[in-house]
PDB file of N, CA and C in Angstrom:
ATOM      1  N   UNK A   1     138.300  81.522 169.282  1.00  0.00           N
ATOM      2  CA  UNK A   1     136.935  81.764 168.903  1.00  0.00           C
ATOM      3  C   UNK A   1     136.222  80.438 168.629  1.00  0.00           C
ATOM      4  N   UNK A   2     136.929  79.624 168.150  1.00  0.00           N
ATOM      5  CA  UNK A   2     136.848  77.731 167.524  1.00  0.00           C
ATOM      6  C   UNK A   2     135.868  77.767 168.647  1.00  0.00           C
ATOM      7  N   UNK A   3     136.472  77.389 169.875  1.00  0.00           N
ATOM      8  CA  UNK A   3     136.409  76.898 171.232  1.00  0.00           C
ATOM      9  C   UNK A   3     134.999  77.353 171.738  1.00  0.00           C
ATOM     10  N   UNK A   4     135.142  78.280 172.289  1.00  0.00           N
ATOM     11  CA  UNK A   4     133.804  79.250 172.266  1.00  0.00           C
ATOM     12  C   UNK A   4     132.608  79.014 171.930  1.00  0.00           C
ATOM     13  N   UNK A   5     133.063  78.782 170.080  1.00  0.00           N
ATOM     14  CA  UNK A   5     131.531  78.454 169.282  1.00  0.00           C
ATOM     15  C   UNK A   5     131.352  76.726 169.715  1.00  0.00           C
ATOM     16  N   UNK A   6     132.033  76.440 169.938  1.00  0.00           N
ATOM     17  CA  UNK A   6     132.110  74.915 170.239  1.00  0.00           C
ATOM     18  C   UNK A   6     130.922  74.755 171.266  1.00  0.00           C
ATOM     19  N   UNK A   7     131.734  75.265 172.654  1.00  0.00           N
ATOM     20  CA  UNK A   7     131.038  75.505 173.875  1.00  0.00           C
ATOM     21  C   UNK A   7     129.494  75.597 173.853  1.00  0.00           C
ATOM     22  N   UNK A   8     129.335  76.792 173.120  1.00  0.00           N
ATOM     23  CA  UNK A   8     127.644  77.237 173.249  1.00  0.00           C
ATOM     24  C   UNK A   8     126.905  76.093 172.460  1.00  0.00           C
ATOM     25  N   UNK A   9     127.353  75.215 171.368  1.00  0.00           N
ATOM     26  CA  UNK A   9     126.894  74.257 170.341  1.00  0.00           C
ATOM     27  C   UNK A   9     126.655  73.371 171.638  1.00  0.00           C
ATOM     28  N   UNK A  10     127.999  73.011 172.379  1.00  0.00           N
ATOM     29  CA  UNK A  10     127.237  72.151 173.356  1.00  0.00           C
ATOM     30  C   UNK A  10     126.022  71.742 174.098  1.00  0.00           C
ATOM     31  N   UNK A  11     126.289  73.214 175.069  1.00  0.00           N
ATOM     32  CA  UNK A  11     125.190  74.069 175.660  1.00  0.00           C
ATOM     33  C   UNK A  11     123.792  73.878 174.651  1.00  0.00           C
ATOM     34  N   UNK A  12     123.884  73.741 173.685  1.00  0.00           N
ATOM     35  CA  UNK A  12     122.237  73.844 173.073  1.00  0.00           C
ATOM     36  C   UNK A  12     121.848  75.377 172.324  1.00  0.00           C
ATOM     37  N   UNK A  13     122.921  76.069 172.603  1.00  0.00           N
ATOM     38  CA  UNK A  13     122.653  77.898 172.131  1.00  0.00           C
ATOM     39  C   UNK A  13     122.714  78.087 170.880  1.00  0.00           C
ATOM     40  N   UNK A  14     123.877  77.069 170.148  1.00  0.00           N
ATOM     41  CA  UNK A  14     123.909  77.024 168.565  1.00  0.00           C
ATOM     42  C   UNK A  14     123.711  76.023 168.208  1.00  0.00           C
ATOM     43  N   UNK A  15     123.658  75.730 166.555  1.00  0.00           N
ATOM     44  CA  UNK A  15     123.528  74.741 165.672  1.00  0.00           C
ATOM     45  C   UNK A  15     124.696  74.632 164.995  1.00  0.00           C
ATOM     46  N   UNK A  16     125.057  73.690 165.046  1.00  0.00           N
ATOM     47  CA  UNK A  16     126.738  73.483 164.288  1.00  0.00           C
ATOM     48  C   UNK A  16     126.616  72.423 162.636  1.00  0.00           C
ATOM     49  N   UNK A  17     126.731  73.003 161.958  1.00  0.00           N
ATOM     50  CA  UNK A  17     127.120  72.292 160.665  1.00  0.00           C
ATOM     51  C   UNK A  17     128.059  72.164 160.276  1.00  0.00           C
ATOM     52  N   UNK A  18     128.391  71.055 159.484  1.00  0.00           N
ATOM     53  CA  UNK A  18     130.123  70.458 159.315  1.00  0.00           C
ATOM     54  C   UNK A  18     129.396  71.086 157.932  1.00  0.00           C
ATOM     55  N   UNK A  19     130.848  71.346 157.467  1.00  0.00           N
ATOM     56  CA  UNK A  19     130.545  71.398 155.726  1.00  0.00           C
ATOM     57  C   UNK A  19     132.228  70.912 154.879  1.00  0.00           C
ATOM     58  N   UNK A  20     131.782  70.652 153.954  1.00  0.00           N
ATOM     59  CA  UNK A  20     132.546  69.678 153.335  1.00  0.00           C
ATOM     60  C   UNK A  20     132.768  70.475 151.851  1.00  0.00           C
ATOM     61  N   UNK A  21     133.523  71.105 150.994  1.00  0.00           N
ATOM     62  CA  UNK A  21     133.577  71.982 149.940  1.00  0.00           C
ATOM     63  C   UNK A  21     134.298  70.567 148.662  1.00  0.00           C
ATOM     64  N   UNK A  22     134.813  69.630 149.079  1.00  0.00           N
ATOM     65  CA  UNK A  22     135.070  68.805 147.992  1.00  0.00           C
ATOM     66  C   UNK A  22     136.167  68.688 148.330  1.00  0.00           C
ATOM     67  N   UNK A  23     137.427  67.963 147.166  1.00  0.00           N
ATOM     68  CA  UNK A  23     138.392  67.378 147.665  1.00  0.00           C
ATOM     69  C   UNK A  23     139.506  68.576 147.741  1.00  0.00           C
ATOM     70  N   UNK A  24     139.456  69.718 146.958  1.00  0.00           N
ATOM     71  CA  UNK A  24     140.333  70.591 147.166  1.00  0.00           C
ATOM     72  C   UNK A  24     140.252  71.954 148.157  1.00  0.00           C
ATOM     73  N   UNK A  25     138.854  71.835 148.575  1.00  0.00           N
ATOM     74  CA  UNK A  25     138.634  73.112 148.979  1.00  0.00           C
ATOM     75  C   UNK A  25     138.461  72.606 150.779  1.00  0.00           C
ATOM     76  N   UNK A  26     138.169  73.662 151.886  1.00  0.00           N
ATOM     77  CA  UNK A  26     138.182  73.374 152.620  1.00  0.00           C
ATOM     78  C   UNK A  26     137.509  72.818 153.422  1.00  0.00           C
ATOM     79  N   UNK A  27     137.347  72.119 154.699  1.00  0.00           N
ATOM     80  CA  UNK A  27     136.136  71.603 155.664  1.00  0.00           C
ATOM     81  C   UNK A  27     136.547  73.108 156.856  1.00  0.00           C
ATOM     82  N   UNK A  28     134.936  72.889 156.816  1.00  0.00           N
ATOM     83  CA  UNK A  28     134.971  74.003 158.245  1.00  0.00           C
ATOM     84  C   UNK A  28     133.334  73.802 159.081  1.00  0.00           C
ATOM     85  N   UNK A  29     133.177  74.576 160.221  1.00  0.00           N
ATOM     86  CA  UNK A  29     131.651  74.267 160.629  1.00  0.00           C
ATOM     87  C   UNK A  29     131.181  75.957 160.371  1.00  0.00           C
ATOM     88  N   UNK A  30     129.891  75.961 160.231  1.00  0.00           N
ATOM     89  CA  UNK A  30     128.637  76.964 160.049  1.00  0.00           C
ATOM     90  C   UNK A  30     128.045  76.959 160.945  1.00  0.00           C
ATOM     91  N   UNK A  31     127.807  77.869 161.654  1.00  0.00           N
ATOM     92  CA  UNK A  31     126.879  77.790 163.218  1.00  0.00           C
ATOM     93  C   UNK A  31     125.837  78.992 163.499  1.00  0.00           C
ATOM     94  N   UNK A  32     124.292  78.466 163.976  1.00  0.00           N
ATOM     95  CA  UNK A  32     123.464  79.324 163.795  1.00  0.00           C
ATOM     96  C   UNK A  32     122.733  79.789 164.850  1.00  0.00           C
ATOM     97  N   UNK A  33     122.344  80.301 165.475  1.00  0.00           N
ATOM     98  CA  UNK A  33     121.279  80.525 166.823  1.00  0.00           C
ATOM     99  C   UNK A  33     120.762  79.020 166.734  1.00  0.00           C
ATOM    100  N   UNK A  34     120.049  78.458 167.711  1.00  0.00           N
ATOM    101  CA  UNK A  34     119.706  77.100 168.417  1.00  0.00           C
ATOM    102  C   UNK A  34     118.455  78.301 169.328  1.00  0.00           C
ATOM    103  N   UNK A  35     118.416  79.229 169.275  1.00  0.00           N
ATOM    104  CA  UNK A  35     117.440  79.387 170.002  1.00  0.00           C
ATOM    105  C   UNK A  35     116.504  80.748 169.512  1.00  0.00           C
ATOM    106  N   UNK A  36     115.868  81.575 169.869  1.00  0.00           N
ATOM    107  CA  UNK A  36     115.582  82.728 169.315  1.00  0.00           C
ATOM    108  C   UNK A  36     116.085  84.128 169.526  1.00  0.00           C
ATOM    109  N   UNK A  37     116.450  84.553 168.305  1.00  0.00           N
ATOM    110  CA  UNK A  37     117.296  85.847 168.673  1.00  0.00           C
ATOM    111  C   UNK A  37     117.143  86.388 169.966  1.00  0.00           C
ATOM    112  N   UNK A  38     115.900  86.936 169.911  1.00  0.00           N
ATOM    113  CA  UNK A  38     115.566  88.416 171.205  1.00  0.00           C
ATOM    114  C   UNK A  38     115.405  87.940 172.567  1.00  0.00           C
ATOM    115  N   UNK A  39     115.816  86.138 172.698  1.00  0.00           N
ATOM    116  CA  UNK A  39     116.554  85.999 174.350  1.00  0.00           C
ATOM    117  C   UNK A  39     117.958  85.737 174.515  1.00  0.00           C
ATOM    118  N   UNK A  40     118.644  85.450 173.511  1.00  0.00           N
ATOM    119  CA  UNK A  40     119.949  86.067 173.425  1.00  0.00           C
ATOM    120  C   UNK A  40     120.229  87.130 173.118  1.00  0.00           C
ATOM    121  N   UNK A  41     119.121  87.887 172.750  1.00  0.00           N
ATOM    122  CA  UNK A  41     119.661  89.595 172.841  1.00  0.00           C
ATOM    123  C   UNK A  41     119.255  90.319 174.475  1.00  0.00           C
ATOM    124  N   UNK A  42     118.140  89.422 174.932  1.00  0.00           N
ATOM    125  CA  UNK A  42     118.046  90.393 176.332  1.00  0.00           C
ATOM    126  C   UNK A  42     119.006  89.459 177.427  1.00  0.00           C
ATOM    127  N   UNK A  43     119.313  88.654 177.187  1.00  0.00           N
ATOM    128  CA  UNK A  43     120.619  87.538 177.932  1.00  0.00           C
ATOM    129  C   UNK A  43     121.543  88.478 177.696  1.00  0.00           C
ATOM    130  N   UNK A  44     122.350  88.955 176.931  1.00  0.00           N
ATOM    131  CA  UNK A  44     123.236  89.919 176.394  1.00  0.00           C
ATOM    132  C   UNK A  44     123.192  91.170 177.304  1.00  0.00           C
ATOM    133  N   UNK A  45     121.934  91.840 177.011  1.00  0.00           N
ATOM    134  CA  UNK A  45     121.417  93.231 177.525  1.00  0.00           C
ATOM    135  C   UNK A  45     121.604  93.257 179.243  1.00  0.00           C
ATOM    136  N   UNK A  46     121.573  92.204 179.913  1.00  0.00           N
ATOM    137  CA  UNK A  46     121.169  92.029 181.127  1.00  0.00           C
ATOM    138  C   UNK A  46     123.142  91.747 181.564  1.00  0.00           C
ATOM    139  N   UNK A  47     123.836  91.180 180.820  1.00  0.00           N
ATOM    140  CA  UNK A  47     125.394  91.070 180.925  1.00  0.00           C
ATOM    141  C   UNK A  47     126.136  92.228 181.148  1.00  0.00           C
ATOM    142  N   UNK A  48     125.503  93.699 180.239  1.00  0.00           N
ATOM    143  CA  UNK A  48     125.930  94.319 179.789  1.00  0.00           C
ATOM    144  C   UNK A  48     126.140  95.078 181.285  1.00  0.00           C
ATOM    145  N   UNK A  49     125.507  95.431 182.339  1.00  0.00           N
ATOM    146  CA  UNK A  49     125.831  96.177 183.615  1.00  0.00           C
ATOM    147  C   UNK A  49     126.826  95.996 184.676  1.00  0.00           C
ATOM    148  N   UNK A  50     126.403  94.423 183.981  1.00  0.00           N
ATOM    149  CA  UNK A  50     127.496  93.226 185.128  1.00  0.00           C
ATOM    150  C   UNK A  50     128.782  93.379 185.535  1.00  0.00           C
ATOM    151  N   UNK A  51     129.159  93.516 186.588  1.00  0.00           N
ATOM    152  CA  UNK A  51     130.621  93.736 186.827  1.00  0.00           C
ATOM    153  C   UNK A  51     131.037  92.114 187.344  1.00  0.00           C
ATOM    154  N   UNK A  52     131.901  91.568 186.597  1.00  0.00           N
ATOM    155  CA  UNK A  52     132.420  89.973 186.663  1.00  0.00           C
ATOM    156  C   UNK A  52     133.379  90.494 187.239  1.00  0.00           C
ATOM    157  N   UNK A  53     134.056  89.395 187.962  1.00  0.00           N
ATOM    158  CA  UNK A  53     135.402  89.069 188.847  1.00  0.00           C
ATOM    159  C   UNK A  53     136.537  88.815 187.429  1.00  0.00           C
ATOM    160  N   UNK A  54     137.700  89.321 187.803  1.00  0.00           N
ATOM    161  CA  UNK A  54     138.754  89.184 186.881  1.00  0.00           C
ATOM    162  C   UNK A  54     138.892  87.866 186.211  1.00  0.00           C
ATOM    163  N   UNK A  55     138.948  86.953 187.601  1.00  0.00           N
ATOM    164  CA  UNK A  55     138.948  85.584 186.733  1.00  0.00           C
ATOM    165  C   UNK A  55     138.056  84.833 185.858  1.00  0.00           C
ATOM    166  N   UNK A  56     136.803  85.150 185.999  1.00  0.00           N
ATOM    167  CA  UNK A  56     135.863  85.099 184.934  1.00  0.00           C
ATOM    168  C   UNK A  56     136.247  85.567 183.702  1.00  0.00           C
ATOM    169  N   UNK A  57     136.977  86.476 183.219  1.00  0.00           N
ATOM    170  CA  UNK A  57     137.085  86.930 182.161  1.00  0.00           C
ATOM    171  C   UNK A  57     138.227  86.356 181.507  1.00  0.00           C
ATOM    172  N   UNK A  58     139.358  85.336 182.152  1.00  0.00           N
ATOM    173  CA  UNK A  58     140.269  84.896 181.348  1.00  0.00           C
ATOM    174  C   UNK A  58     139.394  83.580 180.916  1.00  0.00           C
TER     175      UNK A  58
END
């Protein structure tokens, strides 16, 4: 899932924040839309009919 969110941060789709909790607690990233919901919801909507080739999906 790491990977993934990575990917789209690349891409420009998310916003990635490092966060830092102090010396005992953990580091991890926070990641937010980079763009506006309702064209990643009709980007989504428009996926949803799609029949992909097997290898696309690994």
């Amino acid at each position: 899932m790491h990977d993934h969110l990575a990917d789209l941060a690349m891409l420009g789709i998310l916003d990635r924040y490092f966060r830092n909790e102090g010396r005992s607690a953990d580091q991890y990233y926070e990641y937010e839309f980079a763009v506006d919901l309702d064209l990643v919801a009709n980007v989504v909507s428009d996926f949803e009919g799609l029949a992909l080739p097997d290898k696309s999906l690994n």
